[in-house]
N, C-alpha and C. Protein backbone atom coordinates (compact mmCIF):
# COMPACT_ATOMS: atom_id res chain seq x y z
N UNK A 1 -56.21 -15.98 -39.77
CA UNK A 1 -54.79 -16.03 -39.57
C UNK A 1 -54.50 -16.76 -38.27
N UNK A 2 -53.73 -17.30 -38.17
CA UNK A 2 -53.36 -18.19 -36.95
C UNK A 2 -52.26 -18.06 -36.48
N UNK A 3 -51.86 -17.24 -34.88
CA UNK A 3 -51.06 -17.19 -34.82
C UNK A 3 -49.89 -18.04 -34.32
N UNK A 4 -48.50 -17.38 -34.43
CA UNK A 4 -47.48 -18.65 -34.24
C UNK A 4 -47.37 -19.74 -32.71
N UNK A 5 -46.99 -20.28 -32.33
CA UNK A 5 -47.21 -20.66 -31.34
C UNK A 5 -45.68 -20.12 -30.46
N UNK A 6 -46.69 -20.14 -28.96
CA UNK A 6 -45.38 -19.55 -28.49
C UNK A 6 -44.41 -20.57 -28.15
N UNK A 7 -42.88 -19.96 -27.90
CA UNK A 7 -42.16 -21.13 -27.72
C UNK A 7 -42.42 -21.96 -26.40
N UNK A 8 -41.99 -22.92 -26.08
CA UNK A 8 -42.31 -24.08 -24.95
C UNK A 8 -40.84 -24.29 -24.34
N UNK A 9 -40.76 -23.76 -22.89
CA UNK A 9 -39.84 -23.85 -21.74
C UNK A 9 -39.21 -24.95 -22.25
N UNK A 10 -37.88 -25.32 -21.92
CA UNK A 10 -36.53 -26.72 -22.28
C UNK A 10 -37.63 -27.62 -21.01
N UNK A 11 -37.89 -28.80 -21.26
CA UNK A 11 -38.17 -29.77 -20.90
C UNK A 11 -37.11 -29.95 -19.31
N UNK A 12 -37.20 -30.41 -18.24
CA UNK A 12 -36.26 -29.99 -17.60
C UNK A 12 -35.89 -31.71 -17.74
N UNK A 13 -34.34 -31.67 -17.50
CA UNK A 13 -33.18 -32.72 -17.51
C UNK A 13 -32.86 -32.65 -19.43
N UNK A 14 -33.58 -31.69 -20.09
CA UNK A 14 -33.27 -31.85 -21.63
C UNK A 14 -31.83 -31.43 -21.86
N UNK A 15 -31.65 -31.73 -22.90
CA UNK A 15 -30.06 -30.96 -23.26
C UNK A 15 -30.23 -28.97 -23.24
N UNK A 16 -31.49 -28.63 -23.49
CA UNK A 16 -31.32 -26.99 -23.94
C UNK A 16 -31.34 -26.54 -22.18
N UNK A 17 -31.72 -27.55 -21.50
CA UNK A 17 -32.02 -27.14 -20.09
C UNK A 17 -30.64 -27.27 -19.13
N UNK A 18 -30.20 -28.57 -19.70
CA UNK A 18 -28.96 -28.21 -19.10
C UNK A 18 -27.90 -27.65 -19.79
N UNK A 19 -27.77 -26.83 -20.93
CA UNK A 19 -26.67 -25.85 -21.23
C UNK A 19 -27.16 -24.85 -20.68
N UNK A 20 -28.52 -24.30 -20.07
CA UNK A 20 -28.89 -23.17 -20.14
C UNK A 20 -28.14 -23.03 -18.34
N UNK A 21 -28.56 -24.44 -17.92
CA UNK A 21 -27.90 -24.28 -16.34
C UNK A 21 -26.33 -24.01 -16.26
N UNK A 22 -25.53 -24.89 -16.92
CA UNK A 22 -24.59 -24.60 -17.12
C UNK A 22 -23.75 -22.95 -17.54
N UNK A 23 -24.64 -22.38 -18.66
CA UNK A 23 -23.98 -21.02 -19.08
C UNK A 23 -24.35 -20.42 -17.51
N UNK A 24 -25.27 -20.45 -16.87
CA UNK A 24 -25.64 -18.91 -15.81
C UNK A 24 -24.39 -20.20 -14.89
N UNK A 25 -24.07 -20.96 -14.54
CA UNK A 25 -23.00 -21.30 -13.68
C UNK A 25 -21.62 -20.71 -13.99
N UNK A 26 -21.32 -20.83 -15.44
CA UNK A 26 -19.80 -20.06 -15.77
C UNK A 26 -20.40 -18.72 -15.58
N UNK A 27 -21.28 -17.70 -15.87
CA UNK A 27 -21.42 -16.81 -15.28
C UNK A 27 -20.91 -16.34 -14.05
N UNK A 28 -21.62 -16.97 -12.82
CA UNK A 28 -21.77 -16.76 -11.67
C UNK A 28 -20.01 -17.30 -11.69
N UNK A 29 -19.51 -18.12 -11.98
CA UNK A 29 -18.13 -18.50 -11.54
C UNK A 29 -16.72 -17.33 -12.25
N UNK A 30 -17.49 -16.80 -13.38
CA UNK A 30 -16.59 -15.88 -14.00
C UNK A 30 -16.68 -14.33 -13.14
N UNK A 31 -18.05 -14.52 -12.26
CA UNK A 31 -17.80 -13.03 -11.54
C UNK A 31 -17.10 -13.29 -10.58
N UNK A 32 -17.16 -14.59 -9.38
CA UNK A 32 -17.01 -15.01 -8.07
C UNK A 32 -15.13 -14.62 -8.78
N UNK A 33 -14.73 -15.19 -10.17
CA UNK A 33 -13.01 -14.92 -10.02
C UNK A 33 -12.99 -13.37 -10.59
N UNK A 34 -13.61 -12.67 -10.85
CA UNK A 34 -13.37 -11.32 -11.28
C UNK A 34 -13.14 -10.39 -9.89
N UNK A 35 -13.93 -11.33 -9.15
CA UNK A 35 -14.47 -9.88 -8.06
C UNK A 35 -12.98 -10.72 -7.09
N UNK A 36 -12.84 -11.82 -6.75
CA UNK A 36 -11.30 -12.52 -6.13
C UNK A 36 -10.54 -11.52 -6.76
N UNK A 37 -10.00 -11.36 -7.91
CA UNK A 37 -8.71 -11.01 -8.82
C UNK A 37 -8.74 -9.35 -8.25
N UNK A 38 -9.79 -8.04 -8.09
CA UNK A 38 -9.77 -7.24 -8.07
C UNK A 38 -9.56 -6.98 -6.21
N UNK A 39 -9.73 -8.29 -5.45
CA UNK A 39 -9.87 -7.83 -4.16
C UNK A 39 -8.14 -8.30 -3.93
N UNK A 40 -7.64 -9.26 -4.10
CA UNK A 40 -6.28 -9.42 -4.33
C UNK A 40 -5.21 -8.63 -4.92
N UNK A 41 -5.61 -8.01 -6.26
CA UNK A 41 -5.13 -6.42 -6.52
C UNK A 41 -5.06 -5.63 -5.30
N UNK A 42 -5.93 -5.51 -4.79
CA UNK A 42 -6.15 -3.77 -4.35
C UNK A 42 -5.48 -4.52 -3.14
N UNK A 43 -5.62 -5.58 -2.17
CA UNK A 43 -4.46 -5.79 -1.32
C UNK A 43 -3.19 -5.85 -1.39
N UNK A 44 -2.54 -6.09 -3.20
CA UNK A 44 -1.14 -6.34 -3.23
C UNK A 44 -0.63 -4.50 -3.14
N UNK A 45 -1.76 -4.30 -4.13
CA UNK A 45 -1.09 -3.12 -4.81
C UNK A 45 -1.45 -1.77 -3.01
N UNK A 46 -2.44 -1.58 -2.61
CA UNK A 46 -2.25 -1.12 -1.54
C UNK A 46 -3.12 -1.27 -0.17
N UNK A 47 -1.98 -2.42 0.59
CA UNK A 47 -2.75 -2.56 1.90
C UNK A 47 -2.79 -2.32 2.95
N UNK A 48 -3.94 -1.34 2.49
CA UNK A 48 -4.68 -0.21 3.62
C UNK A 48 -5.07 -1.23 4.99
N UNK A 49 -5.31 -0.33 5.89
CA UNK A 49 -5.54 -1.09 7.00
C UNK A 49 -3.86 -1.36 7.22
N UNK A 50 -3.27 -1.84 6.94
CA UNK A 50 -1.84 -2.07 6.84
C UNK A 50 -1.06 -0.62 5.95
N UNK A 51 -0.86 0.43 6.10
CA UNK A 51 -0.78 1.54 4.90
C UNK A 51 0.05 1.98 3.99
N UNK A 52 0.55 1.88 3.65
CA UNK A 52 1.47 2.49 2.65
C UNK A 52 1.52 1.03 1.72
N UNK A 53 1.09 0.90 0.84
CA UNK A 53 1.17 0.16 -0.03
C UNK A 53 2.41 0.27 -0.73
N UNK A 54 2.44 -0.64 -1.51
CA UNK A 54 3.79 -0.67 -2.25
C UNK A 54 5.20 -0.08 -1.17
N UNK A 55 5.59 0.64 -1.69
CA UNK A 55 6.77 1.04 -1.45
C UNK A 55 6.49 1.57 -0.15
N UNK A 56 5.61 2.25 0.16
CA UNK A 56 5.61 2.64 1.90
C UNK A 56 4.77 2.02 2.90
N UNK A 57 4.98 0.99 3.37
CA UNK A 57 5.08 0.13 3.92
C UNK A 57 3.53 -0.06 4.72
N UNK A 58 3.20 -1.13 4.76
CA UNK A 58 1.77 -2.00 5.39
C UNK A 58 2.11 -0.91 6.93
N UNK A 59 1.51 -0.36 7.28
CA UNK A 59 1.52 0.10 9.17
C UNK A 59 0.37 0.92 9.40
N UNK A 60 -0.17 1.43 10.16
CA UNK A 60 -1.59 2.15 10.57
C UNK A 60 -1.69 3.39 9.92
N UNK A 61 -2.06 3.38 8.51
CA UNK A 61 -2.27 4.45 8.05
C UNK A 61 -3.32 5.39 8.60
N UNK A 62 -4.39 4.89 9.81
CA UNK A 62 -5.61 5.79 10.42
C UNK A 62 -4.57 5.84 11.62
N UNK A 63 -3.93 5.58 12.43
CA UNK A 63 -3.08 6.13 13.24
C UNK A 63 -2.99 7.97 13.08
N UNK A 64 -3.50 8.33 14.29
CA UNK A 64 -3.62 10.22 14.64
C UNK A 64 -1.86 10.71 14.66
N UNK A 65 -1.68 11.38 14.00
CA UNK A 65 -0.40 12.32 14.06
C UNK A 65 -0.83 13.72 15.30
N UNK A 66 -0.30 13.56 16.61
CA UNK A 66 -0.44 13.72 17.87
C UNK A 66 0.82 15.02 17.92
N UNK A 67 0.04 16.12 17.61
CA UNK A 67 0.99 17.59 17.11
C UNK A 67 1.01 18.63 18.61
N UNK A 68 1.76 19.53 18.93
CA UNK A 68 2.14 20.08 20.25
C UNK A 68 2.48 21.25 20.04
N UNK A 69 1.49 22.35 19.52
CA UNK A 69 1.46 23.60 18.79
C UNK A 69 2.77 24.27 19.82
N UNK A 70 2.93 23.65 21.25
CA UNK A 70 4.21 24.45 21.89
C UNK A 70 5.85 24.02 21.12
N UNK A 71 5.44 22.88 20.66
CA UNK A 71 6.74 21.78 20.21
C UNK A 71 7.63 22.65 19.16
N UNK A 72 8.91 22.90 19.26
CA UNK A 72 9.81 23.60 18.20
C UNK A 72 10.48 22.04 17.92
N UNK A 73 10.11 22.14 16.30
CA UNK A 73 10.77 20.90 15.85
C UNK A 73 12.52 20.99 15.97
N UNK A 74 12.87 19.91 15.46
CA UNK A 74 14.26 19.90 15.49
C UNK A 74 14.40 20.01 13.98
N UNK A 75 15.72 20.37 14.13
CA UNK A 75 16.74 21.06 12.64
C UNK A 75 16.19 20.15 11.34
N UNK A 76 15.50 20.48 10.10
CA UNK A 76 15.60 19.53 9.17
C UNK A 76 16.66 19.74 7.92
N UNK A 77 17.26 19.06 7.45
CA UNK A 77 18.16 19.51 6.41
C UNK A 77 17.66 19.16 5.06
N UNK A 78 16.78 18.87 5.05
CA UNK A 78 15.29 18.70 3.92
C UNK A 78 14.14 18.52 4.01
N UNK A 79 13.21 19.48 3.01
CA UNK A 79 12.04 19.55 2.81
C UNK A 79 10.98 17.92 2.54
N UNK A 80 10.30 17.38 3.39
CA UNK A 80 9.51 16.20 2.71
C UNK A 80 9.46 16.51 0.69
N UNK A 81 8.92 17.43 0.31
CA UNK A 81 8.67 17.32 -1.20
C UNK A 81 10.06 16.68 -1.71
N UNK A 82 11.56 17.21 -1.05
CA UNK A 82 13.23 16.80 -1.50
C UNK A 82 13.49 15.35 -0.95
N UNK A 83 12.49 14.97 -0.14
CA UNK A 83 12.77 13.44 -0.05
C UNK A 83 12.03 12.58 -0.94
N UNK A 84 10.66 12.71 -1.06
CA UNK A 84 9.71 12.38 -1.89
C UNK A 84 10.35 12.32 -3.16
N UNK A 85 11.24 13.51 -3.81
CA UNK A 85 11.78 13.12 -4.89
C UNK A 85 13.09 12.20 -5.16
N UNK A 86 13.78 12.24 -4.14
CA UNK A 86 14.32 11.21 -4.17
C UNK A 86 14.37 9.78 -4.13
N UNK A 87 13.36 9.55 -3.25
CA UNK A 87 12.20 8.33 -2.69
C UNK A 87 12.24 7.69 -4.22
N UNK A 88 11.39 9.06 -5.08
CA UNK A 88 10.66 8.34 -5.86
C UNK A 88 11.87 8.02 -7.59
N UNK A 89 12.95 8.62 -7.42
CA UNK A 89 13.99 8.07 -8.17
C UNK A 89 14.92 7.23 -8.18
N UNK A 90 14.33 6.80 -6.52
CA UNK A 90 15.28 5.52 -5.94
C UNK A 90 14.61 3.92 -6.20
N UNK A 91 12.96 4.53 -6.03
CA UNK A 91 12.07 2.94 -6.69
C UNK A 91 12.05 3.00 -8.07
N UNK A 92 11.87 3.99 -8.70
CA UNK A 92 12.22 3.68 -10.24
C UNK A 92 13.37 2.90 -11.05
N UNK A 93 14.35 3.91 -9.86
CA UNK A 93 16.16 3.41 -10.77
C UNK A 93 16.11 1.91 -9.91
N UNK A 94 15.76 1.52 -8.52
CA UNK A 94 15.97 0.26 -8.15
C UNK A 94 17.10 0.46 -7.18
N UNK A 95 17.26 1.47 -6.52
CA UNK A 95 18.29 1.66 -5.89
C UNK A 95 18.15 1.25 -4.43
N UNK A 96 18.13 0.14 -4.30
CA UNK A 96 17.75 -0.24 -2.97
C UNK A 96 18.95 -0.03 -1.77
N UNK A 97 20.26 0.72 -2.06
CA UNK A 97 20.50 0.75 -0.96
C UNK A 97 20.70 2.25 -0.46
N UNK A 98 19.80 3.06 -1.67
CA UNK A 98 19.27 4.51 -1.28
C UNK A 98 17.81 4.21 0.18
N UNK A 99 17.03 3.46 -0.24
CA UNK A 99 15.73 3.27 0.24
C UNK A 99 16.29 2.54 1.73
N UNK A 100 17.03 1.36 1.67
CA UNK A 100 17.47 0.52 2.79
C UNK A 100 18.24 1.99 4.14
N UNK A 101 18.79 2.50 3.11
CA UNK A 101 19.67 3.90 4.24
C UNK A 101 18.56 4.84 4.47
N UNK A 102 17.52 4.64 3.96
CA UNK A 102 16.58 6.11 4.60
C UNK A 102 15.32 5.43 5.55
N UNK A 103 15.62 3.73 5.20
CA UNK A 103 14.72 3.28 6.14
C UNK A 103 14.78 4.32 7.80
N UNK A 104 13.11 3.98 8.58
CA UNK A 104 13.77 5.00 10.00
C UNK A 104 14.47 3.51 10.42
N UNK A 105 14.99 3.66 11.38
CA UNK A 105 15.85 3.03 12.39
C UNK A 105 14.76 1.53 13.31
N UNK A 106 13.80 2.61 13.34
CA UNK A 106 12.59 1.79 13.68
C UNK A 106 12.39 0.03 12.68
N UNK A 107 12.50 0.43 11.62
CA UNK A 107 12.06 -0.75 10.97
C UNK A 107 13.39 -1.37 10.97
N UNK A 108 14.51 -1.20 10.42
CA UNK A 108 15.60 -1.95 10.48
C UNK A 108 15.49 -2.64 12.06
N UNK A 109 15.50 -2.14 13.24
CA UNK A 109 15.55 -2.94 14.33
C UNK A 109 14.50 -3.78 14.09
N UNK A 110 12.85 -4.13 13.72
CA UNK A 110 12.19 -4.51 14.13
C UNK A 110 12.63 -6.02 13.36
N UNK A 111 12.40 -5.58 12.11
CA UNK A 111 12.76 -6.61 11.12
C UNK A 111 14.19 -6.99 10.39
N UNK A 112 15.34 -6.39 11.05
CA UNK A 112 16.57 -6.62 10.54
C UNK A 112 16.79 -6.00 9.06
N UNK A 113 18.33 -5.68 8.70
CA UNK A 113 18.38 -4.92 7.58
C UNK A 113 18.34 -5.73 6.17
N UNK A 114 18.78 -7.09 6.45
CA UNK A 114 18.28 -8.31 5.61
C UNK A 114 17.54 -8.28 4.78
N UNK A 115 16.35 -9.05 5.77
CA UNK A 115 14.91 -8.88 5.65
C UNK A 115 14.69 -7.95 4.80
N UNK A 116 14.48 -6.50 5.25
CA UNK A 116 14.15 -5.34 4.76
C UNK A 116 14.57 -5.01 3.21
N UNK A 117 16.04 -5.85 2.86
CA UNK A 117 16.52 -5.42 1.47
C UNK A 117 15.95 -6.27 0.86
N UNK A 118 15.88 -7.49 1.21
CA UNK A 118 14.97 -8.82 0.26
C UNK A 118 13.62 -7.99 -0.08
N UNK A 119 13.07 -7.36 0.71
CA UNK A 119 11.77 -6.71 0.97
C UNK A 119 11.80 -5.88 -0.50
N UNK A 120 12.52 -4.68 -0.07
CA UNK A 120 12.93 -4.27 -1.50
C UNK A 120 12.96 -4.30 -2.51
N UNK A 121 13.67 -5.17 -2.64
CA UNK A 121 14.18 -5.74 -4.39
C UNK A 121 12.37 -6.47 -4.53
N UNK A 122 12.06 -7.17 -3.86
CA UNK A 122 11.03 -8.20 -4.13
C UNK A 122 9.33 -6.98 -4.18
N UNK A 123 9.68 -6.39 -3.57
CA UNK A 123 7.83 -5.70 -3.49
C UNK A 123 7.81 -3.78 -3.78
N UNK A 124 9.34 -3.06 -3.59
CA UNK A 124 9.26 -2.12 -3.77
C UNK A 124 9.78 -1.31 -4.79
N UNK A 125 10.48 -1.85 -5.92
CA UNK A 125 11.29 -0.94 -6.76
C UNK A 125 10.03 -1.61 -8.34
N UNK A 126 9.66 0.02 -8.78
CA UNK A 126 8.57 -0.11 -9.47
C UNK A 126 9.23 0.95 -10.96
N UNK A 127 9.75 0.87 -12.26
CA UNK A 127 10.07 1.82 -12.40
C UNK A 127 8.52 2.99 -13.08
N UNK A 128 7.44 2.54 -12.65
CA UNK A 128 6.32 3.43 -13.65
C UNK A 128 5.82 4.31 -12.32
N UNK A 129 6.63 4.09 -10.66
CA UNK A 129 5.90 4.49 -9.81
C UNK A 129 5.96 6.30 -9.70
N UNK A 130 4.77 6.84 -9.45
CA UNK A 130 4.65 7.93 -9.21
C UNK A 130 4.50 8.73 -8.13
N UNK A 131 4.62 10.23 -7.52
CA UNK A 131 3.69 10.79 -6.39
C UNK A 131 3.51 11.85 -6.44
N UNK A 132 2.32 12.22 -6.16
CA UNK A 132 1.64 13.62 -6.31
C UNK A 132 1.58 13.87 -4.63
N UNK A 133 2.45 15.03 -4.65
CA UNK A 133 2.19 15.49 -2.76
C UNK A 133 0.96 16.26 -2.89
N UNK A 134 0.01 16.45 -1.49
CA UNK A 134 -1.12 16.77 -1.68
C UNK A 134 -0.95 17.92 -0.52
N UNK A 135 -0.37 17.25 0.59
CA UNK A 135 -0.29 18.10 1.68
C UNK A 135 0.81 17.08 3.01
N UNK A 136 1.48 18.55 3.55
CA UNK A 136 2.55 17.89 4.73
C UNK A 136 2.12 18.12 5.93
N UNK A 137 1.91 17.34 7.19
CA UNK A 137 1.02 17.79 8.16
C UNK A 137 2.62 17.66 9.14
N UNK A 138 2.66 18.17 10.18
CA UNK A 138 3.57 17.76 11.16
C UNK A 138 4.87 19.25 11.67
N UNK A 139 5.59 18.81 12.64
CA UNK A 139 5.93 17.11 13.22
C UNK A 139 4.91 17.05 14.02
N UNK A 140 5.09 15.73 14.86
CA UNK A 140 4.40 15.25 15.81
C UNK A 140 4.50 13.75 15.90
N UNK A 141 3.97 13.28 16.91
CA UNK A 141 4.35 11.93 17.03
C UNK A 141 3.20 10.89 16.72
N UNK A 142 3.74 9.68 16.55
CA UNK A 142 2.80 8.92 16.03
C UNK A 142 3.19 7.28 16.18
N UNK A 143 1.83 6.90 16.39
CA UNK A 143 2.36 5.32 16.69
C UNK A 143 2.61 4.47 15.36
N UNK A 144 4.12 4.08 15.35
CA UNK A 144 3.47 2.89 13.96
C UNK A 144 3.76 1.72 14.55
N UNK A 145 2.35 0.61 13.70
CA UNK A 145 2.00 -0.03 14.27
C UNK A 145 1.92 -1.43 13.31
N UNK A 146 2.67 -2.61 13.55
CA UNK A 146 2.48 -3.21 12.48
C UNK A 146 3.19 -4.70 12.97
N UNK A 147 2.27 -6.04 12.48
CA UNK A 147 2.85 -7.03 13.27
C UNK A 147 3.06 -7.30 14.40
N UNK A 148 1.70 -6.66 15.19
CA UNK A 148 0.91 -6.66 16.46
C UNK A 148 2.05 -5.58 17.40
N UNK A 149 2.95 -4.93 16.65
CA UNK A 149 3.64 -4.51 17.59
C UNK A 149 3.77 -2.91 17.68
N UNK A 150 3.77 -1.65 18.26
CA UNK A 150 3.85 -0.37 18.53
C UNK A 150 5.14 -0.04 19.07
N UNK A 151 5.73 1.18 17.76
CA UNK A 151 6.53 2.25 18.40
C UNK A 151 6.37 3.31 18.26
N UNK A 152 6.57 4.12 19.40
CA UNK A 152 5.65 5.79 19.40
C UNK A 152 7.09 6.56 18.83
N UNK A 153 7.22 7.36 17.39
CA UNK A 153 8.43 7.84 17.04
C UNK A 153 7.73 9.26 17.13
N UNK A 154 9.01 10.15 17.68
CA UNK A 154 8.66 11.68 17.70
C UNK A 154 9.19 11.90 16.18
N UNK A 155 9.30 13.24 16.05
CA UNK A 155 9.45 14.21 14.54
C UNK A 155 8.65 13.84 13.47
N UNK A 156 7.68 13.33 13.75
CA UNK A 156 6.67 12.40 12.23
C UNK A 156 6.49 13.75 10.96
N UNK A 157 6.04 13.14 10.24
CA UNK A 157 5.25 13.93 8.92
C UNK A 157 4.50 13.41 8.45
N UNK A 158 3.24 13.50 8.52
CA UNK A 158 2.18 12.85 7.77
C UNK A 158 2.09 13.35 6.18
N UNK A 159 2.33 13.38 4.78
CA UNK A 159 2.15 13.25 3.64
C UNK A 159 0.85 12.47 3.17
N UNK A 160 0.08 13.62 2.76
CA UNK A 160 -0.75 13.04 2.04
C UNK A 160 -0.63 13.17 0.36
N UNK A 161 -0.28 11.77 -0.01
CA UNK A 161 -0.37 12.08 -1.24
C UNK A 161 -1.18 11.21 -2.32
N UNK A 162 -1.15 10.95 -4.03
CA UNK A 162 -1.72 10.23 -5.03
C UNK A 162 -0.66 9.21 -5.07
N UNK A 163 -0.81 7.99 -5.71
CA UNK A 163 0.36 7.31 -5.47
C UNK A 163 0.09 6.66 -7.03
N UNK A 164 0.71 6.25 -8.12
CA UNK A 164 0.56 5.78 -9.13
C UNK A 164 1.73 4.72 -8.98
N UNK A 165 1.14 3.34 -8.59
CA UNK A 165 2.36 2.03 -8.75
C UNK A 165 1.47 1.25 -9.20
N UNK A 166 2.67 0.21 -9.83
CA UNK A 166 2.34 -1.15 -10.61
C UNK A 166 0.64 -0.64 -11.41
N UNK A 167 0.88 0.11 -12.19
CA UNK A 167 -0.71 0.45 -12.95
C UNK A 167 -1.82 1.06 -12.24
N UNK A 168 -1.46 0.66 -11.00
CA UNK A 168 -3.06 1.23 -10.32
C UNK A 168 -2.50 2.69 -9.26
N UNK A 169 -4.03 3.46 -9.24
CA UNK A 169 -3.90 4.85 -8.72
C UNK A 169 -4.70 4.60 -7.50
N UNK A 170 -3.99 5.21 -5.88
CA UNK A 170 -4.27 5.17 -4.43
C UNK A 170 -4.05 6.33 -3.80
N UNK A 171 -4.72 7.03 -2.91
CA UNK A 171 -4.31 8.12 -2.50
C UNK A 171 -4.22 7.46 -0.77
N UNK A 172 -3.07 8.50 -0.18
CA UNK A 172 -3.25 7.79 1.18
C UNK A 172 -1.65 8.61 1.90
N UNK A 173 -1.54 8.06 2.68
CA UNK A 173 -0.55 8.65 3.75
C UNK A 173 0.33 7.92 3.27
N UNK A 174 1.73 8.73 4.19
CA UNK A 174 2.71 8.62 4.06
C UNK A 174 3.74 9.14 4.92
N UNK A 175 3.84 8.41 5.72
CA UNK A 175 5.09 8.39 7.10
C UNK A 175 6.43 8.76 7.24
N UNK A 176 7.27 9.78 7.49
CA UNK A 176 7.90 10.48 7.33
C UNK A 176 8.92 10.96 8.78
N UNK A 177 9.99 10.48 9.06
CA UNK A 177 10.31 11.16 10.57
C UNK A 177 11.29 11.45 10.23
N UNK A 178 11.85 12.74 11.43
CA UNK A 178 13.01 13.44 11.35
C UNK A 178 13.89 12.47 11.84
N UNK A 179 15.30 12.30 11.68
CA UNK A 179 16.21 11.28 12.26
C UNK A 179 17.54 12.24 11.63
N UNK A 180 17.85 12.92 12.90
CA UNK A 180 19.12 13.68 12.82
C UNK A 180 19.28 14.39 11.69
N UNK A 181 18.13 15.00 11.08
CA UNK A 181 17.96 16.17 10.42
C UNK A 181 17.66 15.38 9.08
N UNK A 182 17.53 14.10 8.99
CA UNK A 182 17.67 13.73 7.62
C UNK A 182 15.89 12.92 7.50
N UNK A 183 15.07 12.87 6.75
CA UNK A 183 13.88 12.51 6.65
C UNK A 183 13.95 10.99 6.84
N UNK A 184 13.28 9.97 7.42
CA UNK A 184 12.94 8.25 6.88
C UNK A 184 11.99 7.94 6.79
N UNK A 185 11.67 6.77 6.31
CA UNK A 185 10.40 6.06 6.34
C UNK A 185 9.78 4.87 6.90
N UNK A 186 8.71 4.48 6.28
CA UNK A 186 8.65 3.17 7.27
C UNK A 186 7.96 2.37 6.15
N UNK A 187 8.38 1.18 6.12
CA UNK A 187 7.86 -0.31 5.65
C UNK A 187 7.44 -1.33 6.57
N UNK A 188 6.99 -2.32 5.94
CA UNK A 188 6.13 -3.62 6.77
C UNK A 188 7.41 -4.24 6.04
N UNK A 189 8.51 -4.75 6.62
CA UNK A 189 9.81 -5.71 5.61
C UNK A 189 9.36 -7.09 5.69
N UNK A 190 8.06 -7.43 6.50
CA UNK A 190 7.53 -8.99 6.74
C UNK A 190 7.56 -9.47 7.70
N UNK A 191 8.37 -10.66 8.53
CA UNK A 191 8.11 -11.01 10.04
C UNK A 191 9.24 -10.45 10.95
N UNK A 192 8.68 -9.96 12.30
CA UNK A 192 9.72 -9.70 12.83
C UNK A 192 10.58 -10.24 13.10
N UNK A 193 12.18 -9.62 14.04
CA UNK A 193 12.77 -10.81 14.33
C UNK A 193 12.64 -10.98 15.82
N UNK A 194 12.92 -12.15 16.28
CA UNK A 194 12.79 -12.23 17.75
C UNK A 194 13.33 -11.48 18.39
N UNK A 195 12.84 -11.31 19.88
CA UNK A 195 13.65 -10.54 20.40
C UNK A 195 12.92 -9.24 20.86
């Protein structure tokens, strides 16, 4: 009996040699854009290092919430969970000039109230967005920090919560200050203004 012969390597410069180079190149080029597309996601959808993704805004989410067990907070006239729900019926319905009025004060000065509503309409009103509160840490103060620039706001709340926007699931903080008894937040609205 004689056996078959084994097969014989593509000749190199042959045609089987160069489709074979070719397929492992779309390979390698179909991961190099898979693994781009998923790192561009996770920056649109939430960029950390910058924190609050989506709707709560690019600023130092590792920033320490700096608490003063002597400190008697000031008056709140709502619970974080009663803002959170509102928060989160204001990016659904699109109500941007619920979100623009609870901005803190902080971001409207930095970046103008403009800015901030373009901001809005364009990167924050989601209607599939969700939030799971996890836990409320605070008050206390805290630096936010964003567009090389720092403001130290007293009454903070750190929120840790799940965040379900634009399809994808993030867990992470969530910035919260007292402002005359009424809760705000903070966004990255884009460049500052001078000044």
């Amino acid at each position: 009996m004689i056996a078959p012969a084994a097969p014989q390597p593509p000749v190199p410069g042959s045609e089987p040699q160069k489709r074979a180079g070719a397929s492992r190149t779309a390979i390698w080029i179909a991961a190099a854009a898979l693994l781009l597309a998923v790192v561009v996601i996770a920056v649109i959808v939430w960029p950390e290092g910058s924190p609050t993704a989506g709707p709560v805004a690019r600023t130092d989410a590792e920033a320490p919430l700096v608490t003063d067990p002597a400190h008697v907070p000031l008056p709140l006239s709502e619970d974080p969970r009663d803002f959170l729900a509102g928060f989160t019926t204001a990016v659904q319905n699109g109500d941007v000039d619920w979100l623009l009025g609870r901005l803190n004060p902080a971001v409207t000065q930095r970046y103008g109230a403009e800015q901030c509503r373009a901001y809005l309409r364009s990167s924050v009103i989601d209607p599939t967005m969700r939030l799971q509160l996890s836990t409320v840490t605070g008050p206390g103060s805290w630096e936010w920090s964003t567009d090389e620039r720092s403001t130290v706001v007293d009454e903070v709340y750190r929120v840790d919560a799940h965040r379900f926007l634009r399809g994808s699931e993030t867990t992470g903080n969530l910035w919260l200050a007292n402002v005359d008894g009424r809760l705000t937040w903070f966004a990255d609205c884009g460049t500052p203004q001078r000044g």
